[in-house]
C-alpha atoms as a PDB file:
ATOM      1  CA  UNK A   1      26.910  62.123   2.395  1.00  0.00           C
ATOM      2  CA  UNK A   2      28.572  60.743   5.566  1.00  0.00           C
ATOM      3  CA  UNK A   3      26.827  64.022   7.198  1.00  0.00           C
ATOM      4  CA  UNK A   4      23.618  62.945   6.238  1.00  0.00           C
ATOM      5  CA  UNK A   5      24.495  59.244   7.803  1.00  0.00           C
ATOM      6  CA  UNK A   6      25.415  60.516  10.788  1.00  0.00           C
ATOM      7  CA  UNK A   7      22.581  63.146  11.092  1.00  0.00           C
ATOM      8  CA  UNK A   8      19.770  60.237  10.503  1.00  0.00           C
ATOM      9  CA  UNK A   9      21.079  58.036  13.339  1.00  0.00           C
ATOM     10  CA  UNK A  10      21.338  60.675  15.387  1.00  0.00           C
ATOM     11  CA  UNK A  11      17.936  62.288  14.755  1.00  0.00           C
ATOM     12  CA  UNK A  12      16.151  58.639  15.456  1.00  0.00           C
ATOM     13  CA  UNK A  13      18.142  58.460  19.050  1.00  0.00           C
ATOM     14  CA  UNK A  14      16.301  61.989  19.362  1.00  0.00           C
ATOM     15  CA  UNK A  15      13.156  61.221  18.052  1.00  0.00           C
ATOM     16  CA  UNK A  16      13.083  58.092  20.745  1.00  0.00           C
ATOM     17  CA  UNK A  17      14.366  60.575  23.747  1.00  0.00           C
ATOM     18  CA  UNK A  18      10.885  62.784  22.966  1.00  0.00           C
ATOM     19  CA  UNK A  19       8.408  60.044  22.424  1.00  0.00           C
ATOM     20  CA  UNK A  20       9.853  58.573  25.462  1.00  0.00           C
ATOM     21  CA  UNK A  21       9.240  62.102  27.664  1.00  0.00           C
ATOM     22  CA  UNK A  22       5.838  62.295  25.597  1.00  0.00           C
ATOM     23  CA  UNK A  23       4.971  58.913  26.825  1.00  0.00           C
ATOM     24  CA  UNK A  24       5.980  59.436  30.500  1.00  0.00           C
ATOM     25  CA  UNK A  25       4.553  63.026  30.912  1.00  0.00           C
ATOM     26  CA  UNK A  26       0.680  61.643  31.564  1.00  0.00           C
ATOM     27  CA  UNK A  27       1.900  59.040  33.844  1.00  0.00           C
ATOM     28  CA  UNK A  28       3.360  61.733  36.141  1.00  0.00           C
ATOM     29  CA  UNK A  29       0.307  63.483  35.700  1.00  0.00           C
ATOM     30  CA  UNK A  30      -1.607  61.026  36.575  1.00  0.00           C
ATOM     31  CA  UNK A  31       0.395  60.254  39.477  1.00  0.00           C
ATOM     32  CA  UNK A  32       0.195  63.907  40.711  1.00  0.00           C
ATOM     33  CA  UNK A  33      -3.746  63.747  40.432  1.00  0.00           C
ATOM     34  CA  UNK A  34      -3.484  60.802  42.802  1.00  0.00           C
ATOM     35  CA  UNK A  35      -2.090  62.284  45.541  1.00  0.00           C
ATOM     36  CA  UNK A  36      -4.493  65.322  44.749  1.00  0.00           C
ATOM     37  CA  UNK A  37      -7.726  63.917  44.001  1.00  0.00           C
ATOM     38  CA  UNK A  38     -10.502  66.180  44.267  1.00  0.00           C
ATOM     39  CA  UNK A  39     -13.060  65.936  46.412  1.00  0.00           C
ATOM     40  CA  UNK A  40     -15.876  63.134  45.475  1.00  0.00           C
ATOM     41  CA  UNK A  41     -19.454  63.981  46.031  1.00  0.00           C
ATOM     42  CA  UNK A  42     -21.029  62.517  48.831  1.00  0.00           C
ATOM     43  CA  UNK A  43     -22.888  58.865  48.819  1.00  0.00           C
ATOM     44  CA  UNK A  44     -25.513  59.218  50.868  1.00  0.00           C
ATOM     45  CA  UNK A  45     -27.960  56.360  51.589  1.00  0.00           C
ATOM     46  CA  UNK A  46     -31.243  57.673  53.333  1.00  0.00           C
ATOM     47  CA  UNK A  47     -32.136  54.816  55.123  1.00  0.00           C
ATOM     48  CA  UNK A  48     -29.060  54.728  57.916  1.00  0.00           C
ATOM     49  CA  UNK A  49     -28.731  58.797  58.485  1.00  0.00           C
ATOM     50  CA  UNK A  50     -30.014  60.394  61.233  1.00  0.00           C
ATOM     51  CA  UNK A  51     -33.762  61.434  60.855  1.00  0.00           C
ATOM     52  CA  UNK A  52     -36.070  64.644  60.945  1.00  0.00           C
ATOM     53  CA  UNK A  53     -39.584  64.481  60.499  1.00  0.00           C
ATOM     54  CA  UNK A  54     -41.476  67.891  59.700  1.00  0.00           C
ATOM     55  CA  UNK A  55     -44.822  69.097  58.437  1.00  0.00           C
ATOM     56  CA  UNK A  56     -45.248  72.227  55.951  1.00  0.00           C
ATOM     57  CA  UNK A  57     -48.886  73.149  55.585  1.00  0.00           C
ATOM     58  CA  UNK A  58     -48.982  75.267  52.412  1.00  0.00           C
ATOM     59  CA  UNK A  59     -51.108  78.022  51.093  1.00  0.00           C
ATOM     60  CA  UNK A  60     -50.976  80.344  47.956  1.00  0.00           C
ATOM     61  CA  UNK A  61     -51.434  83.305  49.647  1.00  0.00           C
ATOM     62  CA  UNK A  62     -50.698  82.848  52.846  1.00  0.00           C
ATOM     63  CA  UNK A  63     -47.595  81.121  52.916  1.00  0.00           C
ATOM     64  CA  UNK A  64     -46.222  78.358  54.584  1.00  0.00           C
ATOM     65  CA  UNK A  65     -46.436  76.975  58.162  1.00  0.00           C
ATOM     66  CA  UNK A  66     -45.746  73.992  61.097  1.00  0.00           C
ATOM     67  CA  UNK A  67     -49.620  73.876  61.304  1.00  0.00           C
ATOM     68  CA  UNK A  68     -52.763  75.301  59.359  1.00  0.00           C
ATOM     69  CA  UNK A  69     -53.344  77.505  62.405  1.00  0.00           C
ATOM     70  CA  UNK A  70     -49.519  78.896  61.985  1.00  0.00           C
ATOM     71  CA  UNK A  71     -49.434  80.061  58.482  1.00  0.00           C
ATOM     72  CA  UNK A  72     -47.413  83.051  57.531  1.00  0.00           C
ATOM     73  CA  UNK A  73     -45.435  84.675  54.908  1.00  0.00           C
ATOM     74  CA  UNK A  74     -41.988  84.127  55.213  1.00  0.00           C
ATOM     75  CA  UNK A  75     -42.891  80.469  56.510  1.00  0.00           C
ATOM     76  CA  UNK A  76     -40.934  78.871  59.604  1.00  0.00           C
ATOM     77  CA  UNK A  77     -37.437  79.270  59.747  1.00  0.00           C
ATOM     78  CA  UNK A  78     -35.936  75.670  59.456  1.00  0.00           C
ATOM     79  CA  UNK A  79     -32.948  74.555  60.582  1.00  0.00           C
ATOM     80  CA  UNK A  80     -31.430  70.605  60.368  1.00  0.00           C
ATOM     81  CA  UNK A  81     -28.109  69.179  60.547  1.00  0.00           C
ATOM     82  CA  UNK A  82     -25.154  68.487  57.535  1.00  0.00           C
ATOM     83  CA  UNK A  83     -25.895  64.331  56.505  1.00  0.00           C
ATOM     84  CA  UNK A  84     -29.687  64.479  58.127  1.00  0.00           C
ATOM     85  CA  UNK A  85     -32.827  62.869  56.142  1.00  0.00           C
ATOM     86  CA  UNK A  86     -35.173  65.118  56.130  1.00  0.00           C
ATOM     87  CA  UNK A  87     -38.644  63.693  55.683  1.00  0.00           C
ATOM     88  CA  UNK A  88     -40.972  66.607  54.851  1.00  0.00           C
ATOM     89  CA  UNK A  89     -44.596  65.609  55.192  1.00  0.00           C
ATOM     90  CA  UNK A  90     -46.320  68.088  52.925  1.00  0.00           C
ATOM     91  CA  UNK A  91     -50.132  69.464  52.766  1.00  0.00           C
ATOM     92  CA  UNK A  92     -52.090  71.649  50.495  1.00  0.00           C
ATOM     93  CA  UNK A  93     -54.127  74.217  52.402  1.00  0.00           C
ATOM     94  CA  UNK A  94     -56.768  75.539  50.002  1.00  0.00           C
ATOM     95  CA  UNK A  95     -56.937  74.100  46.491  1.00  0.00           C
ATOM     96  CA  UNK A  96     -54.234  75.233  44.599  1.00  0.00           C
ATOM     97  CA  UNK A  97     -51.148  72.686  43.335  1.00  0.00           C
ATOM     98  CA  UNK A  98     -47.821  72.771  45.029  1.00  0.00           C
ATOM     99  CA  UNK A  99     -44.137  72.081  45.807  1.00  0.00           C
ATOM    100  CA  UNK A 100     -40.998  72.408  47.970  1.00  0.00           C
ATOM    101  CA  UNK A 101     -37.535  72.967  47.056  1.00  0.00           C
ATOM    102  CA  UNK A 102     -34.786  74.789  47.837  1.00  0.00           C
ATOM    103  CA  UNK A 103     -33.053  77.543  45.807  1.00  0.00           C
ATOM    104  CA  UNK A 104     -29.563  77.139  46.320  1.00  0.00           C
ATOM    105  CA  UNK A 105     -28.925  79.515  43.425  1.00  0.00           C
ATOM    106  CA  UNK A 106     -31.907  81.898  43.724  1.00  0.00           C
ATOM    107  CA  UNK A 107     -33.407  81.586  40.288  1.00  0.00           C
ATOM    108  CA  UNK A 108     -36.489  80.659  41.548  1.00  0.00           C
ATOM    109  CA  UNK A 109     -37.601  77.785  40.192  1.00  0.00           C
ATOM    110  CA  UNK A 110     -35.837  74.390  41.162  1.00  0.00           C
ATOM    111  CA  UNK A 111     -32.769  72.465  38.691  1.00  0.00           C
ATOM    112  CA  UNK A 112     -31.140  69.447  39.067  1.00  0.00           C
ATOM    113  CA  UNK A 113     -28.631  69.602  41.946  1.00  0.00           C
ATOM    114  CA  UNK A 114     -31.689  71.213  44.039  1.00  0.00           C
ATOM    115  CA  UNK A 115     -33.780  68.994  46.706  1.00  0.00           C
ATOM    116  CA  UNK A 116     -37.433  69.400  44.745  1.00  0.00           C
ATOM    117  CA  UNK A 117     -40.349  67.689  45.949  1.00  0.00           C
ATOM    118  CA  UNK A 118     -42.915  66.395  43.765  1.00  0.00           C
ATOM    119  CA  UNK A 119     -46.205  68.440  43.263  1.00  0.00           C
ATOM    120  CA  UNK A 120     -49.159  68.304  46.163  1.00  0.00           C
ATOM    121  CA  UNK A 121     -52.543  68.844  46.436  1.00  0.00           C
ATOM    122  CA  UNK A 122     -52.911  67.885  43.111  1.00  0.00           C
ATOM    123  CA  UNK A 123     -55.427  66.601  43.197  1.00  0.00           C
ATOM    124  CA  UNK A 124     -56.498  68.932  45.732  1.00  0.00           C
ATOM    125  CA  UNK A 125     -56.326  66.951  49.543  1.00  0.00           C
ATOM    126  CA  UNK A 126     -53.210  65.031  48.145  1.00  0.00           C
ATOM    127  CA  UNK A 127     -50.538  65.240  50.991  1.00  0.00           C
ATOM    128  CA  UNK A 128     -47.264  63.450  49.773  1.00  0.00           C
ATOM    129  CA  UNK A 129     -44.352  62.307  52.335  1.00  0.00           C
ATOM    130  CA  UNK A 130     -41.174  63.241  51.115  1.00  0.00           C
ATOM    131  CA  UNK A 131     -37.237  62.725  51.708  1.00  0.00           C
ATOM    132  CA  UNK A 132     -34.452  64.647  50.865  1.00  0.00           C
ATOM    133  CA  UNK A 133     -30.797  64.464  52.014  1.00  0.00           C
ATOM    134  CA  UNK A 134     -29.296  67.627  53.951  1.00  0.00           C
ATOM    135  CA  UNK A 135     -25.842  67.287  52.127  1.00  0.00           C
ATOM    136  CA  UNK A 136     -25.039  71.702  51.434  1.00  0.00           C
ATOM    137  CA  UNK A 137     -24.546  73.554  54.223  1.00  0.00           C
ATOM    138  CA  UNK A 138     -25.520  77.114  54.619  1.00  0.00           C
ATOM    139  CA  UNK A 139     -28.523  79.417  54.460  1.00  0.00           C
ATOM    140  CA  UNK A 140     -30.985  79.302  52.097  1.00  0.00           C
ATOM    141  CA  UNK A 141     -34.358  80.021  50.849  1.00  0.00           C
ATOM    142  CA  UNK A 142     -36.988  77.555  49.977  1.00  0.00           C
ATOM    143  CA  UNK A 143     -39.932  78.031  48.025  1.00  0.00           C
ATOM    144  CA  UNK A 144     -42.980  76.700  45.837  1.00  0.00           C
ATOM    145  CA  UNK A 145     -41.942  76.421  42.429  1.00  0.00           C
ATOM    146  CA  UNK A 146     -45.275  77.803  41.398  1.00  0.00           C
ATOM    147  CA  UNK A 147     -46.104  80.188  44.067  1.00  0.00           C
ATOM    148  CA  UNK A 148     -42.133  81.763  44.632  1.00  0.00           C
ATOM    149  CA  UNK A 149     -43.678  85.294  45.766  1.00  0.00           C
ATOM    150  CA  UNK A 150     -45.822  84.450  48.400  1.00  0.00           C
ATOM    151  CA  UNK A 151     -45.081  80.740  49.592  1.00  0.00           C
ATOM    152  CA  UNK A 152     -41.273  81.297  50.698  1.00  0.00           C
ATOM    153  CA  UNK A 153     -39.050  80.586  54.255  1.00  0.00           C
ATOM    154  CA  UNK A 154     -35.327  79.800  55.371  1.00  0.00           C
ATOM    155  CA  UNK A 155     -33.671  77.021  55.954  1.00  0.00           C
ATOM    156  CA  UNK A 156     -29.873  76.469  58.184  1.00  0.00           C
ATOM    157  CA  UNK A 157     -28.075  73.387  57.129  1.00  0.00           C
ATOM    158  CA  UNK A 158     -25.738  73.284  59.909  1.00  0.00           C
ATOM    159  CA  UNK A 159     -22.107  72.580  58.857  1.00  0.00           C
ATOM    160  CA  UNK A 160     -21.402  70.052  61.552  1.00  0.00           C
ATOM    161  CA  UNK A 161     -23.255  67.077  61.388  1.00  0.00           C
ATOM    162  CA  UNK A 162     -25.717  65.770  63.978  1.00  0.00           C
ATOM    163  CA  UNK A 163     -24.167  63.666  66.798  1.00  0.00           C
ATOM    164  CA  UNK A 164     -24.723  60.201  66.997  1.00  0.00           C
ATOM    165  CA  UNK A 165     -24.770  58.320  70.489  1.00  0.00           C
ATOM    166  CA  UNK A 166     -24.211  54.168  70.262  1.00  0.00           C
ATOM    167  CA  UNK A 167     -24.274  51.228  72.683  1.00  0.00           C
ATOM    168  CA  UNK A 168     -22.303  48.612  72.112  1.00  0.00           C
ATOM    169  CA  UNK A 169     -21.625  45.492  73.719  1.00  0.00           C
ATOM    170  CA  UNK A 170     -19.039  43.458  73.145  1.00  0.00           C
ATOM    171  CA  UNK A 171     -17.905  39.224  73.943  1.00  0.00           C
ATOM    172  CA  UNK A 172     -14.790  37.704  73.330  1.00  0.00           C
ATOM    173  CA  UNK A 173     -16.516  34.674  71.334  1.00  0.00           C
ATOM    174  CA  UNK A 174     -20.069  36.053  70.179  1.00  0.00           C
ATOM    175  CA  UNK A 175     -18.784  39.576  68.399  1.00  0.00           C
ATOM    176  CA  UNK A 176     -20.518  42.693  69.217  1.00  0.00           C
ATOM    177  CA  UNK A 177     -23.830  43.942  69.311  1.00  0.00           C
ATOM    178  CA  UNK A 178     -26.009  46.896  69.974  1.00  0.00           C
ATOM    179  CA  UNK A 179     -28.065  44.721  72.958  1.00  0.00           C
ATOM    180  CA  UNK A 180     -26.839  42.114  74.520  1.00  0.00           C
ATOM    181  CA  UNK A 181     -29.392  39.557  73.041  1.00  0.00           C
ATOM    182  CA  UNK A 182     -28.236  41.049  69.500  1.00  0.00           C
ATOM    183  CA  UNK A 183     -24.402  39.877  69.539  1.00  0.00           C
ATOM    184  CA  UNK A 184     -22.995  38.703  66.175  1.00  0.00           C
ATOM    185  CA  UNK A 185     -19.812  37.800  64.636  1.00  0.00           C
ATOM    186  CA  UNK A 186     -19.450  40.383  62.577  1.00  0.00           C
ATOM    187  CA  UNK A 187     -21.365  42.635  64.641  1.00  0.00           C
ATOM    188  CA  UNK A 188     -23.693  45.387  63.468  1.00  0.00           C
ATOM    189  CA  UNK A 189     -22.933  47.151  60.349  1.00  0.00           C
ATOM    190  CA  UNK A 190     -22.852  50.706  61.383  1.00  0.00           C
ATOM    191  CA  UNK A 191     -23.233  54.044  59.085  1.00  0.00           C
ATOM    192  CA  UNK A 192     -21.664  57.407  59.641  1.00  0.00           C
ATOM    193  CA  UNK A 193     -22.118  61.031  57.881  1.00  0.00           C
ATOM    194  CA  UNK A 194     -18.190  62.285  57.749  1.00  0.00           C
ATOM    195  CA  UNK A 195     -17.129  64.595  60.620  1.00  0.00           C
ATOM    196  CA  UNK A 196     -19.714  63.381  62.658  1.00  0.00           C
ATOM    197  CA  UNK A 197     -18.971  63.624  66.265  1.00  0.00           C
ATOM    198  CA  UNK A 198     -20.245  59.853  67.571  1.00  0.00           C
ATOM    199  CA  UNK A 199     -20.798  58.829  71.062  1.00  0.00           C
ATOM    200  CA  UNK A 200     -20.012  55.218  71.950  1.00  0.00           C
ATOM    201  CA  UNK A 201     -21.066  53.701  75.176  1.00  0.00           C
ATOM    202  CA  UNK A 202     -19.251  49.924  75.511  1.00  0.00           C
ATOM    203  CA  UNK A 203     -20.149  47.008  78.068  1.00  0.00           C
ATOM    204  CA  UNK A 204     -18.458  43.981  77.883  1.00  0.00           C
ATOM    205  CA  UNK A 205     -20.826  40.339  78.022  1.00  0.00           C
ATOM    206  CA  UNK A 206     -18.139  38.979  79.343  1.00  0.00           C
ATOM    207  CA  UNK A 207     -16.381  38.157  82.989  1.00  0.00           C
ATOM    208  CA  UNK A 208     -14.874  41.405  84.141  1.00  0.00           C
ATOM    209  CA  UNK A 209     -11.122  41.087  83.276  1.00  0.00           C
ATOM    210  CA  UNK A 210     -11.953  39.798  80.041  1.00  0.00           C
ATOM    211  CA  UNK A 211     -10.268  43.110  78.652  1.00  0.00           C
ATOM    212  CA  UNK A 212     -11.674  44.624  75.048  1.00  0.00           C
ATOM    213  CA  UNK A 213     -11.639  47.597  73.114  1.00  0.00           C
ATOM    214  CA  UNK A 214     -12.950  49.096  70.154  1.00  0.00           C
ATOM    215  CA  UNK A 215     -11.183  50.645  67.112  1.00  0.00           C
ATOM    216  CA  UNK A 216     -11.330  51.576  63.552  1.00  0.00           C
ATOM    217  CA  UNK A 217      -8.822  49.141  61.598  1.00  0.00           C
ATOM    218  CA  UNK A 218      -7.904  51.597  58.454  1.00  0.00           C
ATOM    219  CA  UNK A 219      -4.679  49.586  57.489  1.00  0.00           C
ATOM    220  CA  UNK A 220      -5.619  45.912  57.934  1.00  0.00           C
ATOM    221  CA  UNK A 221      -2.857  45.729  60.989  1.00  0.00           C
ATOM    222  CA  UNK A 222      -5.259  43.909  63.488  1.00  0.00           C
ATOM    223  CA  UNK A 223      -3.658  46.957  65.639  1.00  0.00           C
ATOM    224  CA  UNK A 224      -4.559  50.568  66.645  1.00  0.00           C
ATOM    225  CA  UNK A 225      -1.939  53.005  65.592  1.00  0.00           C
ATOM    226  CA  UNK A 226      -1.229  56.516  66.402  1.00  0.00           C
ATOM    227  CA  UNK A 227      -3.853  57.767  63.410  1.00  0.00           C
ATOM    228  CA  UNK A 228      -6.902  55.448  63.889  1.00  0.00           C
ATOM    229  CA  UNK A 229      -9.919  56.165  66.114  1.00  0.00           C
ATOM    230  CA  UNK A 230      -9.099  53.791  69.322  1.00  0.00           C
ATOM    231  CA  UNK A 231     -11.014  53.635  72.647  1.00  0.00           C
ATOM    232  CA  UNK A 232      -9.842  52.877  76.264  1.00  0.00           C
ATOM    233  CA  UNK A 233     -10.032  49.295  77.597  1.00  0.00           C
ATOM    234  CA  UNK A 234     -13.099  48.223  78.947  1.00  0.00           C
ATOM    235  CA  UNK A 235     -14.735  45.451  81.112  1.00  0.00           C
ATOM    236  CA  UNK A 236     -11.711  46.076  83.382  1.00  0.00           C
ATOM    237  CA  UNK A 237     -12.284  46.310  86.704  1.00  0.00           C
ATOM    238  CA  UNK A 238     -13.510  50.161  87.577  1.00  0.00           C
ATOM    239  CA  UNK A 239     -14.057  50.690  84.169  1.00  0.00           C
ATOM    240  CA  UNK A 240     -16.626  48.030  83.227  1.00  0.00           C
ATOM    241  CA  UNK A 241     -18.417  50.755  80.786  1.00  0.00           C
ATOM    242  CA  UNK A 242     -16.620  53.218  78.751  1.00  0.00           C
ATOM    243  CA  UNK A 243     -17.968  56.130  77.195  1.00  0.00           C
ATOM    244  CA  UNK A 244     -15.440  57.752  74.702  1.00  0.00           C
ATOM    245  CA  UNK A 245     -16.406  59.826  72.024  1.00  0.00           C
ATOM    246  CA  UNK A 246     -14.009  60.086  68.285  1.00  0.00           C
ATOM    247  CA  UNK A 247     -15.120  62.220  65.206  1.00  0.00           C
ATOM    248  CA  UNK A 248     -15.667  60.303  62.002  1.00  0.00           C
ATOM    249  CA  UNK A 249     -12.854  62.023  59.929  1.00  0.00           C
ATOM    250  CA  UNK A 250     -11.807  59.531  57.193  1.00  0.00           C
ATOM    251  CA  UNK A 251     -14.172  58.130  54.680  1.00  0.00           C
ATOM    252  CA  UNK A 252     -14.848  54.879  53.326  1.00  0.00           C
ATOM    253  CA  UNK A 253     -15.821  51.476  54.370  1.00  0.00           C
ATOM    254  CA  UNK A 254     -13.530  50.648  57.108  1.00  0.00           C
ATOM    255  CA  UNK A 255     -13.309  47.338  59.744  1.00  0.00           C
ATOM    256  CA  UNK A 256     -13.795  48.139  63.632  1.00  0.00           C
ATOM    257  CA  UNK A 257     -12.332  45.295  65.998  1.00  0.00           C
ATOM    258  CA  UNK A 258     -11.429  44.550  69.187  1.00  0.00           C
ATOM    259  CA  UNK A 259      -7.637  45.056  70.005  1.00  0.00           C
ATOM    260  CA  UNK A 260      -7.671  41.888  71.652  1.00  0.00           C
ATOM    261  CA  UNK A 261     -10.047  39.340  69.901  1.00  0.00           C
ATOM    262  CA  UNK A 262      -9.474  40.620  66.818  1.00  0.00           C
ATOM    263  CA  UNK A 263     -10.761  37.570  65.071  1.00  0.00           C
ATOM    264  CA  UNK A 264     -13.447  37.092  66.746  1.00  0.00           C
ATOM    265  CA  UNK A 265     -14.856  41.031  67.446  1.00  0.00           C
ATOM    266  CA  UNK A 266     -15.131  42.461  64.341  1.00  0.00           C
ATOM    267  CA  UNK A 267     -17.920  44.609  62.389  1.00  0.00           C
ATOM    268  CA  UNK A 268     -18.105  47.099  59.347  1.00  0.00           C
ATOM    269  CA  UNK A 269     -18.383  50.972  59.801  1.00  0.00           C
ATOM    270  CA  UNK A 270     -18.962  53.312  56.717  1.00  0.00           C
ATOM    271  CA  UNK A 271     -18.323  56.611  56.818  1.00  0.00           C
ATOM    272  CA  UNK A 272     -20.200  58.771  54.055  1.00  0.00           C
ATOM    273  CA  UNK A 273     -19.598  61.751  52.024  1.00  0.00           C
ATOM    274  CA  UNK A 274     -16.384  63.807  52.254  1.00  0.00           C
ATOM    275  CA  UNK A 275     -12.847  63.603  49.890  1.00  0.00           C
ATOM    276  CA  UNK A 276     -12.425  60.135  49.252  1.00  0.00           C
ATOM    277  CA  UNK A 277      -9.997  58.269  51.600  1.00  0.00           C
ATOM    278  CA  UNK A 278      -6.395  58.195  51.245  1.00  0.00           C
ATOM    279  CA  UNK A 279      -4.282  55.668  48.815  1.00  0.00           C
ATOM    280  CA  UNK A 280      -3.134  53.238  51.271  1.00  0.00           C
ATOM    281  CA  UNK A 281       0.187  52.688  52.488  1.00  0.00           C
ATOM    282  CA  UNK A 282       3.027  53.776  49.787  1.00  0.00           C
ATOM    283  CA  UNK A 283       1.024  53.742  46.720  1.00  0.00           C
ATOM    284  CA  UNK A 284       1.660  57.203  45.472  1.00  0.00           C
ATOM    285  CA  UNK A 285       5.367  56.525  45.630  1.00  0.00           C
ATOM    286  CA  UNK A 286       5.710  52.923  44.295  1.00  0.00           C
ATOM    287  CA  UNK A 287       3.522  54.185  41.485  1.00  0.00           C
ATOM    288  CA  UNK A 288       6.030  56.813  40.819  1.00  0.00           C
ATOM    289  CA  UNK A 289       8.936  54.413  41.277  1.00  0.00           C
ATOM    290  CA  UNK A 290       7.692  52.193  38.092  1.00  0.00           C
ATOM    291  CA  UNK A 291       7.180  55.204  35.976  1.00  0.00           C
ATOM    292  CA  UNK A 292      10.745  56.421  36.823  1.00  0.00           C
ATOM    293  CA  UNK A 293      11.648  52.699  36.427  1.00  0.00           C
ATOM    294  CA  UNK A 294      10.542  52.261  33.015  1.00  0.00           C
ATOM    295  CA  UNK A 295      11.659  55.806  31.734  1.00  0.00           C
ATOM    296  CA  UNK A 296      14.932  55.305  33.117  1.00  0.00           C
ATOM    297  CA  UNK A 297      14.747  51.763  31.047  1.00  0.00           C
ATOM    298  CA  UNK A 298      13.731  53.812  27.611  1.00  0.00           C
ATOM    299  CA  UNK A 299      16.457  56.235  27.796  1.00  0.00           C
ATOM    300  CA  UNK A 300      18.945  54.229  29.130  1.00  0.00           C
ATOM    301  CA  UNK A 301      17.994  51.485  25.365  1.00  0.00           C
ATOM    302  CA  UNK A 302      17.601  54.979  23.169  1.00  0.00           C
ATOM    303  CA  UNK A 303      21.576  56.132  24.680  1.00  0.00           C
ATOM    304  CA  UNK A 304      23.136  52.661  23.517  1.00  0.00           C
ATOM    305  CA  UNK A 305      20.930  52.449  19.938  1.00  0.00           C
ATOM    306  CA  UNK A 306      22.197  56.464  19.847  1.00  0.00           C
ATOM    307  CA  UNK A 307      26.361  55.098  20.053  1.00  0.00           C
ATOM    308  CA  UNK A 308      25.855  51.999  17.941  1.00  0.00           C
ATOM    309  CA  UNK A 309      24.475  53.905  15.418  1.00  0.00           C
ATOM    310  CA  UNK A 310      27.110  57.024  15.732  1.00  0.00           C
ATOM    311  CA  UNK A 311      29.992  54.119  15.702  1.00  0.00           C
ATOM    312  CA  UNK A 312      28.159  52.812  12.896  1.00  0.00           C
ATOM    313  CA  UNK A 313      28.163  55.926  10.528  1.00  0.00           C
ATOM    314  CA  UNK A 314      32.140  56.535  11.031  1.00  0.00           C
ATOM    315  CA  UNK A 315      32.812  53.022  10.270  1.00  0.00           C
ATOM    316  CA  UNK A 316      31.465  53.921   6.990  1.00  0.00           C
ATOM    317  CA  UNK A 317      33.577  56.573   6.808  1.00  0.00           C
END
């Protein structure tokens, strides 16, 4: 009997030790997917990436060309940049109905993570003026989804993205600007594809000596640190313009400021597609702190309920 006593007790203080490593086994999961997040598909909004405008004249048996004098079969061999809008103008050339996509996975007829067009020349003279985002990069073919034999060509997305070149001027108390008619406090809200090489060309507004700079503020700091994009002074004197170039590497929607009139030379970059950006600061590890915080706090009540209740049973002994 005082087996049995001591045996229950005991086997409670265990039962508690295994719901508690039960309970804290997702939370270290979960913390471990932080830090490790996989990358998120890209955001892309068409309206503020870098454009290319092309005509396709197509034809059922002839193919696909820049021109109606230039058909042929394979069409042209395109070739755009990773983050471009592409903005296909597309026209029927004899009376048959058509469209344009790419076959990323060569199946020959379009699904739903491929750019498809809608149908042309139906009715027949019907051009349509289409966009689609350039967001895979690699070779591939495109096609018409009703005419995949003899309407075919290639297309490059090129893995780096198209560089971007940007003039902005900048004024200790009007913000920046991309003229100097146009300066705002915040200044112009700007839009990047990630890994985009980008170009900036500053001029201060301002008496020369009035020193400024540009840089991206990830961490809030009002500061450039060793880790954020940060350009030489400018509107010094021999350096009154400053052309410095920085890749777009980090993702997100980020501040860019002026090193020195911080609160009044500010503006908004966002920088699209890519992993998403980092946790900032010491998340990952406070998070884990509280997890080992409150485990540590479940063992350390399911050790003293284990001795009261072992005291307990010999007592009654």
């Amino acid at each position: 009997m005082v087996g049995s006593e001591v045996r229950g007790p005991a086997l409670v203080s265990v039962g508690i030790l295994v719901l508690a490593a039960l309970a804290a086994a997702p939370l270290f999961s979960t913390a471990s997917r932080s830090a490790a997040v996989e990358p998120a598909s890209p955001s892309l909004p068409n309206s503020v990436l870098p454009s290319v405008n092309l005509t396709l004249y197509g034809n059922a048996g002839r193919g696909w060309g820049l021109s109606n004098a230039t058909i042929s079969q394979p069409g042209p061999a395109l070739s755009v940049h990773l983050g471009d809008t592409v903005m296909l103008t597309l026209i029927g050339n004899d009376s048959a109905p058509h469209n344009w996509f790419i076959d990323y996975d060569n199946n020959l007829a379009p699904n739903g993570d491929e750019p498809s067009s809608p149908d042309f020349n139906a009715p027949v003279g019907k051009a349509i003026v289409w966009p689609f985002v350039a967001d895979r990069p690699g070779n591939w073919t495109y096609l018409c989804r009703y005419h995949q034999t003899s309407m075919k060509g290639s297309i490059e997305v090129l893995e780096e993205p198209r560089p971007v070149n940007l003039t902005l001027y900048g004024n200790a108390g009007r913000g920046w600007g991309f003229s100097n008619a146009t300066m705002t406090d915040p200044g112009p809200f700007i839009t990047i594809f990630w890994r985009t090489k980008v170009t900036l060309t500053l001029i201060g507004n301002d008496s020369i000596g009035v020193m400024h700079n540009w840089f991206i503020d990830y961490d809030g700091s009002h500061g450039p640190n060793g880790d954020e994009p940060s350009s030489p002074d400018f509107n010094v004197p021999g350096q009154e313009v400053r052309v410095w170039s920085f890749i777009a590497d980090r993702p997100g929607n980020w501040t860019y400021e002026c090193r020195y009139h911080f609160n009044t030379m500010t503006g908004s970059i966002l920088i699209v597609g890519g992993p998403p950006p980092p946790l900032r600061g010491a998340m990952v590890p406070l998070i884990t702190g509280i997890m080992l915080a409150t485990l540590g706090v479940v063992l350390a009540f399911a050790a003293v309920y284990h001795v009261r209740a072992v005291r307990a049973a010999k007592r009654m002994k």
